[in-house]
C-alpha atoms as a PDB file:
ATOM      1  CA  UNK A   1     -50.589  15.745  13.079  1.00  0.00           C
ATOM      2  CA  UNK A   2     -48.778  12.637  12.553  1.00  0.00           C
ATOM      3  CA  UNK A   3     -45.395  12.423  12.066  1.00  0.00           C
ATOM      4  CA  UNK A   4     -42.846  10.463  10.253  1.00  0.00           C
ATOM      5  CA  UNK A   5     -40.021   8.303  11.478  1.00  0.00           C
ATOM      6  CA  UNK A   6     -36.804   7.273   9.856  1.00  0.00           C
ATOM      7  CA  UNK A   7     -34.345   4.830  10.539  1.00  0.00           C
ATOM      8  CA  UNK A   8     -30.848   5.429   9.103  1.00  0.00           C
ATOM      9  CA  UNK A   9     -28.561   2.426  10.049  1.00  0.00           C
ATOM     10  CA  UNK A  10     -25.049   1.080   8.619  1.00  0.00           C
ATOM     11  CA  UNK A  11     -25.657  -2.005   6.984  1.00  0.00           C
ATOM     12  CA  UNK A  12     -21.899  -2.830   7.012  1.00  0.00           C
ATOM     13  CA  UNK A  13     -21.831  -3.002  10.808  1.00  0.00           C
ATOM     14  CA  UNK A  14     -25.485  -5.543   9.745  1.00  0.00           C
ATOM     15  CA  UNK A  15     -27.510  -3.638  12.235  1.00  0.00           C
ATOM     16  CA  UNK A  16     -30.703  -3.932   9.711  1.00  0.00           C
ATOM     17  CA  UNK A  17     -32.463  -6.230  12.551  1.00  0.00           C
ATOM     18  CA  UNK A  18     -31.630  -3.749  15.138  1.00  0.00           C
ATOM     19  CA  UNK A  19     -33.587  -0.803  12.906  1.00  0.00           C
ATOM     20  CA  UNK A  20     -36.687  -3.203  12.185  1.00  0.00           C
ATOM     21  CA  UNK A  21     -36.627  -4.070  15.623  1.00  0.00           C
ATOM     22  CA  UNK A  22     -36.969  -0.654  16.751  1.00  0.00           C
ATOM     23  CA  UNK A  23     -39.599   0.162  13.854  1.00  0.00           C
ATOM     24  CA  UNK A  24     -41.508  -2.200  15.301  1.00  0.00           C
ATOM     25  CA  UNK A  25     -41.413  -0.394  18.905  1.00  0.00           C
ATOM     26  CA  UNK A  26     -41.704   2.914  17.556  1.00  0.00           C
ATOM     27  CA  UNK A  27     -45.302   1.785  15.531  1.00  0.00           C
ATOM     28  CA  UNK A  28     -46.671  -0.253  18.613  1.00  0.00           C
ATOM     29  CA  UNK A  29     -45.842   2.565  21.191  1.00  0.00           C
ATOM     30  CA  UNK A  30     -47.029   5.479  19.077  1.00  0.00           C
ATOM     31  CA  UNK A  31     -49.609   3.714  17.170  1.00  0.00           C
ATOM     32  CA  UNK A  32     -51.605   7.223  16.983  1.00  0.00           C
ATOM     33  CA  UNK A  33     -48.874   9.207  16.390  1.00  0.00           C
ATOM     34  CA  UNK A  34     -46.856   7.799  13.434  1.00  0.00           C
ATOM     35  CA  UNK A  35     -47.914   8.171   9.801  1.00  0.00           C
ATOM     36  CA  UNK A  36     -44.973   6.276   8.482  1.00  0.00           C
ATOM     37  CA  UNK A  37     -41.425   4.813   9.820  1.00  0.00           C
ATOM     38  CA  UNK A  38     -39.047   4.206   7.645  1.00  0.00           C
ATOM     39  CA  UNK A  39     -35.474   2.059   7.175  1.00  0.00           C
ATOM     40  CA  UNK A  40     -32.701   3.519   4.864  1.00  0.00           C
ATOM     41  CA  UNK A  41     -29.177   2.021   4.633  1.00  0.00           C
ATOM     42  CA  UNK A  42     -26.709   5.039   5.245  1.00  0.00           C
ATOM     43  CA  UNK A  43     -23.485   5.105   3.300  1.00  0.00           C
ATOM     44  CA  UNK A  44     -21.805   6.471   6.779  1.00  0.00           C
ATOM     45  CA  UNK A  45     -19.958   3.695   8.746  1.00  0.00           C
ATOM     46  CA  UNK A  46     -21.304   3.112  12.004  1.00  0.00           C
ATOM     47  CA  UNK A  47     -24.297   5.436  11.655  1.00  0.00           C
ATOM     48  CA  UNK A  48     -27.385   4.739  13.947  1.00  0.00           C
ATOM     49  CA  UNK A  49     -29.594   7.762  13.596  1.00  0.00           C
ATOM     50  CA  UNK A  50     -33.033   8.721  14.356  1.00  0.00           C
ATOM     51  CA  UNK A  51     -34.988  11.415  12.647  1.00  0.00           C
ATOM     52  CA  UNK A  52     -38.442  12.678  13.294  1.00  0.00           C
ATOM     53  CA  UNK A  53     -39.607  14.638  10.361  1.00  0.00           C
ATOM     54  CA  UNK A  54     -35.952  15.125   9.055  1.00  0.00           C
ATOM     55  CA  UNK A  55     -34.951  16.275  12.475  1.00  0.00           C
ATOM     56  CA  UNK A  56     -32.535  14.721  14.306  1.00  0.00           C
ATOM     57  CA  UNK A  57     -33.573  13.168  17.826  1.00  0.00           C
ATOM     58  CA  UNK A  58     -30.625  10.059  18.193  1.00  0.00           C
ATOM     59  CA  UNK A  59     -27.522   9.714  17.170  1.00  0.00           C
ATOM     60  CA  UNK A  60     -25.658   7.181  18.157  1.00  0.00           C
ATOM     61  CA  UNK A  61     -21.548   8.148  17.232  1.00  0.00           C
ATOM     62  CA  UNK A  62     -22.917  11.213  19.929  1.00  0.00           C
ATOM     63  CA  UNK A  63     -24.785   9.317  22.546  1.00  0.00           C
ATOM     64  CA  UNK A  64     -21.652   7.213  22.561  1.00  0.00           C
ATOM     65  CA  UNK A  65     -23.411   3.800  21.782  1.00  0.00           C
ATOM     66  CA  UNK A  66     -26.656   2.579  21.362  1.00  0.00           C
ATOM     67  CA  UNK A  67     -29.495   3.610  23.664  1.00  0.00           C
ATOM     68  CA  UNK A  68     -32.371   1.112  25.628  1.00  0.00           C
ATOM     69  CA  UNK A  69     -35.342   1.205  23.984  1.00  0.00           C
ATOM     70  CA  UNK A  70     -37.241   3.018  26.354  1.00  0.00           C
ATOM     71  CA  UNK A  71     -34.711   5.572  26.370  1.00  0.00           C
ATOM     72  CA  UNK A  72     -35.378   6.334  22.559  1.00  0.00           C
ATOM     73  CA  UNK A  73     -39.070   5.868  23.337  1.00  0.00           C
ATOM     74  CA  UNK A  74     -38.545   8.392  25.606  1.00  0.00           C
ATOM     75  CA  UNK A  75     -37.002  10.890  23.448  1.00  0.00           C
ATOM     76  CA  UNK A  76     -39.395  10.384  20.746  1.00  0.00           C
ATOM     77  CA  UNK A  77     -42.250  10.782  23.188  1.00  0.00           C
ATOM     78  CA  UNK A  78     -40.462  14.013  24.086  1.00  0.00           C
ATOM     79  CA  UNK A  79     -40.949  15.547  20.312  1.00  0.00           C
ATOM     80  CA  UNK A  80     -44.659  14.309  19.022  1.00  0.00           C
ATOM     81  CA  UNK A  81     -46.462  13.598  22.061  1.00  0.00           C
ATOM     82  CA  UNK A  82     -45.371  15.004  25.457  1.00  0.00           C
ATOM     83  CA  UNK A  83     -48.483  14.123  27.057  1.00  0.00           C
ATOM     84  CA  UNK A  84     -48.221  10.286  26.304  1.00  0.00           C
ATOM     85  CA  UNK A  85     -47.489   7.920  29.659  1.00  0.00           C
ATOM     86  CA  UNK A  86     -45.085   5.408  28.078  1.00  0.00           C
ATOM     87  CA  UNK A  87     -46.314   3.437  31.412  1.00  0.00           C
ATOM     88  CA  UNK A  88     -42.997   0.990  32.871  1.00  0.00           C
ATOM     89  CA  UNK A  89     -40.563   3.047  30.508  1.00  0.00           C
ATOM     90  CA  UNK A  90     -41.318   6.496  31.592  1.00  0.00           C
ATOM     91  CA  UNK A  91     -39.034   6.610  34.461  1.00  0.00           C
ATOM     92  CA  UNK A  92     -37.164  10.123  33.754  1.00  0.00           C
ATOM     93  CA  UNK A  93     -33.568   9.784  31.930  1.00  0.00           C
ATOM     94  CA  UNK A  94     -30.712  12.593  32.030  1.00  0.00           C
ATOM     95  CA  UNK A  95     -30.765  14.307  28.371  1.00  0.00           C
END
């Protein structure tokens, strides 16, 4: 099964690089696992969320900031493909 990944960013706080940047990480890292990723503009000030599938796996108003990107490789890892060795970003995080 592959999965698909959306990006919903505020484009007021001009954090569109920051979501294509990730994109990027997300298809490189899962390159098996990802049908699609996906960037939408949120009308939500100061939104930086993650879905998988329509499911929520980041937000960052909760996390309290943005995350590193291996720790939302991490998470996402966590959800389609538990098995996968993310090699130098698998160290273990506190959820």
């Amino acid at each position: 099964m592959k999965y698909h990944l959306t990006i919903e960013y505020c484009p007021k706080c001009n954090w569109m690089l920051r979501a294509a940047w990730m994109a990027q990480e997300f298809l490189s890292t899962f390159d098996g696992e990802l049908e699609m990723v996906s960037l939408k503009p949120s009308e939500n000030a100061g939104s930086f969320l993650i879905f998988i599938d329509k499911q929520i796996v980041f937000d960052r108003k909760s996390y309290g900031g943005f995350a590193e990107p291996k720790v939302l490789k991490q998470l996402i890892r966590d959800k389609i493909a538990p098995e996968k060795n993310l090699g130098h970003a698998e160290k273990k995080i506190d959820k």
